[in-house]
PDB file of N, CA and C in Angstrom:
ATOM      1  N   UNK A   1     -77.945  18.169 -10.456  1.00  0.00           N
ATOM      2  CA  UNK A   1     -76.937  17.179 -10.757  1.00  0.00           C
ATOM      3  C   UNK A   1     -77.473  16.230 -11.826  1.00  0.00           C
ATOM      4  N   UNK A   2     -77.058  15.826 -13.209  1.00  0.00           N
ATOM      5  CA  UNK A   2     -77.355  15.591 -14.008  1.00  0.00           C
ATOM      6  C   UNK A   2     -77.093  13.924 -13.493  1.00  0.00           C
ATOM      7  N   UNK A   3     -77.957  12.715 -13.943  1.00  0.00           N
ATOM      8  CA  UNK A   3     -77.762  11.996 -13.473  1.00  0.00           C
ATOM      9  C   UNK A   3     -77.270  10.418 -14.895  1.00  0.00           C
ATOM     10  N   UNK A   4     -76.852   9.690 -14.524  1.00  0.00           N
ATOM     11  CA  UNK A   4     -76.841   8.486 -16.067  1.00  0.00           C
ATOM     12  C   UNK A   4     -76.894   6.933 -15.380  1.00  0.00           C
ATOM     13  N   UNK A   5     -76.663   6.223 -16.398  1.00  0.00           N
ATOM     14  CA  UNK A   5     -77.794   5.166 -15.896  1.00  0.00           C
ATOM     15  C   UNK A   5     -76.848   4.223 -14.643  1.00  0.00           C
ATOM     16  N   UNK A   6     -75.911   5.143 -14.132  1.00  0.00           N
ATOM     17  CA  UNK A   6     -74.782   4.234 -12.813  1.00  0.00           C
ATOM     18  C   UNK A   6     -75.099   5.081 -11.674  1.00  0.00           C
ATOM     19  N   UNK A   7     -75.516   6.607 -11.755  1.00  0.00           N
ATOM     20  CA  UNK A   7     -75.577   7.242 -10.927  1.00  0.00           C
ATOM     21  C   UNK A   7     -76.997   8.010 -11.108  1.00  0.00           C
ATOM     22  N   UNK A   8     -78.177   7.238 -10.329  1.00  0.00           N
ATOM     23  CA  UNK A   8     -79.534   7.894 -10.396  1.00  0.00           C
ATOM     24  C   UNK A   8     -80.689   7.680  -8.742  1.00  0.00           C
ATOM     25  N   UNK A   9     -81.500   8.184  -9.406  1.00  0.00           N
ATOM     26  CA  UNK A   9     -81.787   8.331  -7.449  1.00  0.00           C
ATOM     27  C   UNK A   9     -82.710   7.315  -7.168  1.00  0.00           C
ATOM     28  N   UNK A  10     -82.497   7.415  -5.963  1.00  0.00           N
ATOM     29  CA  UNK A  10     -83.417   5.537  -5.165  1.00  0.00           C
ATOM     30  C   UNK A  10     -84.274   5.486  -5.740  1.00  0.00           C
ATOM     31  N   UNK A  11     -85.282   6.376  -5.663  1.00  0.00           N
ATOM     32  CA  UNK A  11     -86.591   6.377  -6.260  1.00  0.00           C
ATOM     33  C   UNK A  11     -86.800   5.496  -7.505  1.00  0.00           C
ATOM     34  N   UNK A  12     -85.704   5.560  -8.102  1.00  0.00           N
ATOM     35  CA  UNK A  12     -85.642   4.454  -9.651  1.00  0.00           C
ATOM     36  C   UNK A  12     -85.161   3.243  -9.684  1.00  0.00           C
ATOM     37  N   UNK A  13     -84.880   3.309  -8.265  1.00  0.00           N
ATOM     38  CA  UNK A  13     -84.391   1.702  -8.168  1.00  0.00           C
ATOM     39  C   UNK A  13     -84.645   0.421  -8.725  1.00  0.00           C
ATOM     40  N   UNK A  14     -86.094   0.580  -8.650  1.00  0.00           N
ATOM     41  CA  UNK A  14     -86.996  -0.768  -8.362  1.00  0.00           C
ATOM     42  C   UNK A  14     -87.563  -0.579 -10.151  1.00  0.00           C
ATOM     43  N   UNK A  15     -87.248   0.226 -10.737  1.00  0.00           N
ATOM     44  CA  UNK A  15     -87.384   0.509 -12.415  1.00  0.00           C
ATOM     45  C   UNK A  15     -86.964  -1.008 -12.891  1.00  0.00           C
ATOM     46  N   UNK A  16     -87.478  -1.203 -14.408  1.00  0.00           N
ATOM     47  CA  UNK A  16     -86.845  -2.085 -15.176  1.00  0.00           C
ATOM     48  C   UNK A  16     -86.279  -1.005 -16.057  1.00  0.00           C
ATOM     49  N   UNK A  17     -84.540  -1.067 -16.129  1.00  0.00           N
ATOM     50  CA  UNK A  17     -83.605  -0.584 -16.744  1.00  0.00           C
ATOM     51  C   UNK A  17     -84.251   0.593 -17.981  1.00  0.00           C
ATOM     52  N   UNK A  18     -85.149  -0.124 -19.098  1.00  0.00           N
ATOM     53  CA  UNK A  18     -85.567   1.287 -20.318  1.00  0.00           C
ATOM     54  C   UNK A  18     -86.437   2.103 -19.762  1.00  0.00           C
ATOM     55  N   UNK A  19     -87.182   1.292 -18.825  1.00  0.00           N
ATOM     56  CA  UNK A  19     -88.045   2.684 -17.981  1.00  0.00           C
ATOM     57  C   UNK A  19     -87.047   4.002 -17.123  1.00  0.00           C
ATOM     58  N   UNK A  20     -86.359   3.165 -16.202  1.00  0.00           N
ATOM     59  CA  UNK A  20     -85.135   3.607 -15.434  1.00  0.00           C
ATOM     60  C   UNK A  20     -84.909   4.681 -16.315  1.00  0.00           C
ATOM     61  N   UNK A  21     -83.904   4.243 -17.461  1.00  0.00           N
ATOM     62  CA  UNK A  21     -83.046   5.237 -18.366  1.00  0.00           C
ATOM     63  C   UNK A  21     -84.381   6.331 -18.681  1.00  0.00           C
ATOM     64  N   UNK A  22     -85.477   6.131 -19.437  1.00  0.00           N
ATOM     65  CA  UNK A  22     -86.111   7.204 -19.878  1.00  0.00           C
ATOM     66  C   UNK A  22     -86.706   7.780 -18.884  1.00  0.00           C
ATOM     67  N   UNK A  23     -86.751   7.761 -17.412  1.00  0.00           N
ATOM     68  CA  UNK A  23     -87.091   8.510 -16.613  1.00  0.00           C
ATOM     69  C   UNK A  23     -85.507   9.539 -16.136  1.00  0.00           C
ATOM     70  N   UNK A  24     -84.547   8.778 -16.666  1.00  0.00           N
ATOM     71  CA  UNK A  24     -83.365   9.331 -16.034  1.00  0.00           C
ATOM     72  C   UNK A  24     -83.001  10.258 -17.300  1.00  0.00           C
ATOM     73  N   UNK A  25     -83.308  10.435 -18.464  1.00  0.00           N
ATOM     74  CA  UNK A  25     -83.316  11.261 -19.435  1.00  0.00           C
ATOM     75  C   UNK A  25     -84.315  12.403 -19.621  1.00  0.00           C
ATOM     76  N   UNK A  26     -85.686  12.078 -18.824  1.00  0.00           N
ATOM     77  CA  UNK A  26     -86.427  12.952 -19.074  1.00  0.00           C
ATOM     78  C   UNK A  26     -85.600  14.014 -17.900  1.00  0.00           C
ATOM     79  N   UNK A  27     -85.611  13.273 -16.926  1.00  0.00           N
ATOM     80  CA  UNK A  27     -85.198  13.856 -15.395  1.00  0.00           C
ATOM     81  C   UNK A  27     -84.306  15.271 -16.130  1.00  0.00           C
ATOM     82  N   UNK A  28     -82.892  14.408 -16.711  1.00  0.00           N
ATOM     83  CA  UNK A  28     -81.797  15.608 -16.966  1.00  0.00           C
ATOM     84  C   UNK A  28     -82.178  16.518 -18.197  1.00  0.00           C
ATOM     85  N   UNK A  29     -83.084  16.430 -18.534  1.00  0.00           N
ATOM     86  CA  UNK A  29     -83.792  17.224 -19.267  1.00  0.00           C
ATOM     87  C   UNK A  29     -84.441  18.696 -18.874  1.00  0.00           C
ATOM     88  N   UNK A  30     -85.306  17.760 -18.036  1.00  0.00           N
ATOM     89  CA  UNK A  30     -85.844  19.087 -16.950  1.00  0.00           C
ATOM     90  C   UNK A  30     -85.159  19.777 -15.865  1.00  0.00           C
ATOM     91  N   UNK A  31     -84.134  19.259 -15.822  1.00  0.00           N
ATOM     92  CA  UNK A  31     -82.506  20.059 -14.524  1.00  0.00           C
ATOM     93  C   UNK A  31     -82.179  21.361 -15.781  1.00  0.00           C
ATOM     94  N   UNK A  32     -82.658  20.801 -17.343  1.00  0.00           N
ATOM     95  CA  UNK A  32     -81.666  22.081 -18.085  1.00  0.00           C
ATOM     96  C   UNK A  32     -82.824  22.643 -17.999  1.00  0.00           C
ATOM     97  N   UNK A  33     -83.923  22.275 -17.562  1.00  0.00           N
ATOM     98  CA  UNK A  33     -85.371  23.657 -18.172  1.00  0.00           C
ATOM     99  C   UNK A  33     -85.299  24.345 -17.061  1.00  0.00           C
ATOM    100  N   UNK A  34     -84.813  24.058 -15.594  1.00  0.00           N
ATOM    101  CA  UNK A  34     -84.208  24.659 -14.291  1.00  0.00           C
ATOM    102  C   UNK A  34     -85.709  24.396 -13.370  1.00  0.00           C
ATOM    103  N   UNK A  35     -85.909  23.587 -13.694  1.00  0.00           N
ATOM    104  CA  UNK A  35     -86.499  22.419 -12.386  1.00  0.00           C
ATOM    105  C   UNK A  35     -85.702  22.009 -11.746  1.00  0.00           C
ATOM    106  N   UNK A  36     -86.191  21.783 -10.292  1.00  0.00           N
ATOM    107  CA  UNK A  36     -86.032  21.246  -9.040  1.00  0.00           C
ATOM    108  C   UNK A  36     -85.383  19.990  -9.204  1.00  0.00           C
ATOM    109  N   UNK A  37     -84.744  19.338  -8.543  1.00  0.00           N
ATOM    110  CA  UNK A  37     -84.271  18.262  -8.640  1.00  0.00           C
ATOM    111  C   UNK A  37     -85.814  17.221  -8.817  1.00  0.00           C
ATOM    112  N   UNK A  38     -86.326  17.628  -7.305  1.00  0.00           N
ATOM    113  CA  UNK A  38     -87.614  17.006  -6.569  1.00  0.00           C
ATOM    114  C   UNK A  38     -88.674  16.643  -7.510  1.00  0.00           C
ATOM    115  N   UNK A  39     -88.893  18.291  -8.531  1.00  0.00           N
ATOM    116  CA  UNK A  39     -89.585  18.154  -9.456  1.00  0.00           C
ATOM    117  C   UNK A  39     -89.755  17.137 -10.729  1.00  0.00           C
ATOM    118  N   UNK A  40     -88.186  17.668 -11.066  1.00  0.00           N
ATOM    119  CA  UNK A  40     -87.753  17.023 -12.183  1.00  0.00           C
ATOM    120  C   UNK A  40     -87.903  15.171 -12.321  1.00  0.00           C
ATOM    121  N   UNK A  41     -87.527  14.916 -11.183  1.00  0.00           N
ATOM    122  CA  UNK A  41     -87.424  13.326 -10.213  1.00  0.00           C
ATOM    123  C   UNK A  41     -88.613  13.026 -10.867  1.00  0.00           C
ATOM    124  N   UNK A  42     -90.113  13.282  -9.730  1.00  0.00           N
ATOM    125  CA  UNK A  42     -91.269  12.995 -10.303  1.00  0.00           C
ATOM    126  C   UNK A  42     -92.213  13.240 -10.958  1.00  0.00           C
ATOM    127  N   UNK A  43     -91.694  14.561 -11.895  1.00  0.00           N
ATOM    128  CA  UNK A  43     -92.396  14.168 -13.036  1.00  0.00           C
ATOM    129  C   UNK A  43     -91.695  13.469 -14.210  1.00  0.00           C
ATOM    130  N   UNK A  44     -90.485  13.200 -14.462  1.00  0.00           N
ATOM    131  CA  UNK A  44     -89.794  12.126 -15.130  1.00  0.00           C
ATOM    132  C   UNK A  44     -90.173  10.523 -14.639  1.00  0.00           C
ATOM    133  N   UNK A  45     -90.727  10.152 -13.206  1.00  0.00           N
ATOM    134  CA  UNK A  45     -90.823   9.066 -13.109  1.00  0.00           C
ATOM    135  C   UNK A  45     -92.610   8.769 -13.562  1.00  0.00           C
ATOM    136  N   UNK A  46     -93.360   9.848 -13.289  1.00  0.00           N
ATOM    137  CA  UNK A  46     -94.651   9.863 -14.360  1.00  0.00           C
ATOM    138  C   UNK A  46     -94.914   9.539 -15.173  1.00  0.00           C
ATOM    139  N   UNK A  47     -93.722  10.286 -16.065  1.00  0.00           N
ATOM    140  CA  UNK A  47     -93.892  10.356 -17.794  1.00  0.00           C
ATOM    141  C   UNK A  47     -93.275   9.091 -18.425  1.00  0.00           C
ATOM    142  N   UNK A  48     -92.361   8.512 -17.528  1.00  0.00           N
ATOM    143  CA  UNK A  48     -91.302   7.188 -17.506  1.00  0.00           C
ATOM    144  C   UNK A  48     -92.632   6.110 -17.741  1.00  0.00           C
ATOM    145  N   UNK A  49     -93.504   5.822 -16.463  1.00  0.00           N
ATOM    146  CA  UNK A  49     -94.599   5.028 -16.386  1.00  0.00           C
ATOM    147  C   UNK A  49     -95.238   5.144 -17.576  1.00  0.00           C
ATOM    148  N   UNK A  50     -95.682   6.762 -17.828  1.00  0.00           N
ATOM    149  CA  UNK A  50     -96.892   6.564 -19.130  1.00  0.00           C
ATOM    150  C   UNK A  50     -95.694   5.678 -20.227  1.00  0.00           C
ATOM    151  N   UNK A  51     -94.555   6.282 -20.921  1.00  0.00           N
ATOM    152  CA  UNK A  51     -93.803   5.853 -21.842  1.00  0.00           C
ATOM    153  C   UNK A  51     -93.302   3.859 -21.644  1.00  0.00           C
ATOM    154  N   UNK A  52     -93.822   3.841 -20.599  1.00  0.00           N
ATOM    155  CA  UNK A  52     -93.392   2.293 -20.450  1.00  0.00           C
ATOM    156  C   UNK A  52     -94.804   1.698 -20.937  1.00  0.00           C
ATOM    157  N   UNK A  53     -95.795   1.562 -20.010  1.00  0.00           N
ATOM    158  CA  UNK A  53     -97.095   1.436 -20.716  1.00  0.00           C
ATOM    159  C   UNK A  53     -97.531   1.286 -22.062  1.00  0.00           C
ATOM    160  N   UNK A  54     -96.952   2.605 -22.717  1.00  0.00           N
ATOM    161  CA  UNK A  54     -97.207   2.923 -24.314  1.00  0.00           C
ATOM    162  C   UNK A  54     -96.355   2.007 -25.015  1.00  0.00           C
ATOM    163  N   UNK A  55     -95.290   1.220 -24.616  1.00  0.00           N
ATOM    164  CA  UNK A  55     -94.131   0.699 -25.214  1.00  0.00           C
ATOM    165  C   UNK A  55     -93.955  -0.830 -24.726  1.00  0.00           C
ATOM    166  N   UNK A  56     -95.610  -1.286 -24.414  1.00  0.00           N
ATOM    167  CA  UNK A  56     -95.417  -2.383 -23.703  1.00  0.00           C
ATOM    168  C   UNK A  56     -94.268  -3.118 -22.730  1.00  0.00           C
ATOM    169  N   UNK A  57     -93.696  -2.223 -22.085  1.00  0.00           N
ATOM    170  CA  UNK A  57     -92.420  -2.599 -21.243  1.00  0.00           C
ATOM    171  C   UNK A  57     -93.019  -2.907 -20.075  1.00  0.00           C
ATOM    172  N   UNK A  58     -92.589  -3.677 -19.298  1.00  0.00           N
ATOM    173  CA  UNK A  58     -92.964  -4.305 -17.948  1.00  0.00           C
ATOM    174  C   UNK A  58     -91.821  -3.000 -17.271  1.00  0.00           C
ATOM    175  N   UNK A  59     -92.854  -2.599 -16.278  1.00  0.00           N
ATOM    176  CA  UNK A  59     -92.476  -1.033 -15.183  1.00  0.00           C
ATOM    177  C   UNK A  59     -91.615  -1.255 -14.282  1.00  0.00           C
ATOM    178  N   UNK A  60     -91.802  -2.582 -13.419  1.00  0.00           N
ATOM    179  CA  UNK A  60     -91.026  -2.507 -12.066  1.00  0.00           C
ATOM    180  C   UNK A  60     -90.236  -4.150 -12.472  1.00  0.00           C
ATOM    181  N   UNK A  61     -89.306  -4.194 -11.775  1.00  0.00           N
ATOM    182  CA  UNK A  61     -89.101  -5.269 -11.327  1.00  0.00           C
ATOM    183  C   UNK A  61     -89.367  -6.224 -10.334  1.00  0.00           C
ATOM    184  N   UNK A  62     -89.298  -7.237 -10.959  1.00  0.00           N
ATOM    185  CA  UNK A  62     -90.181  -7.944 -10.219  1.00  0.00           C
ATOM    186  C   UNK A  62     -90.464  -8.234  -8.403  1.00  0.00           C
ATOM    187  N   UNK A  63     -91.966  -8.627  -7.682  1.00  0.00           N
ATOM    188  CA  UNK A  63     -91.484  -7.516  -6.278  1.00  0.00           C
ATOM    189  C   UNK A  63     -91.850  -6.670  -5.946  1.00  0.00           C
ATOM    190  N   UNK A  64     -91.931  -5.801  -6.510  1.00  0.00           N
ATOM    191  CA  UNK A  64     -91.887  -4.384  -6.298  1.00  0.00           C
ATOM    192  C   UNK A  64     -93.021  -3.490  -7.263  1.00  0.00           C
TER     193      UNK A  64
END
């Protein structure tokens, strides 16, 4: 199930929004390479972290 930035899974909740989205882009990315949902989930929320890091973006919101 391809997901966008109104409809994405708990796990990204606690994201700050450009992390959120680029984990939710990598995610539907890897649903077309025919990964797992499960898969796709965390290694998009991985690659989300490294790409936030690299892009000086603050990861979580605050909290959390």
């Amino acid at each position: 199930m391809p997901w966008d930035k109104d409809n994405y899974p708990d796990s990204l909740k606690n994201f700050m929004a450009p992390v959120r989205n680029k984990a939710i882009d990598i995610a539907n990315e890897l649903l077309k390479d025919g990964y797992s949902e499960g898969r796709a989930i965390s290694i998009a929320t991985a690659k989300a972290k490294e790409w936030g890091e690299n892009h000086d973006e603050r990861i979580r919101k605050k909290g959390h």
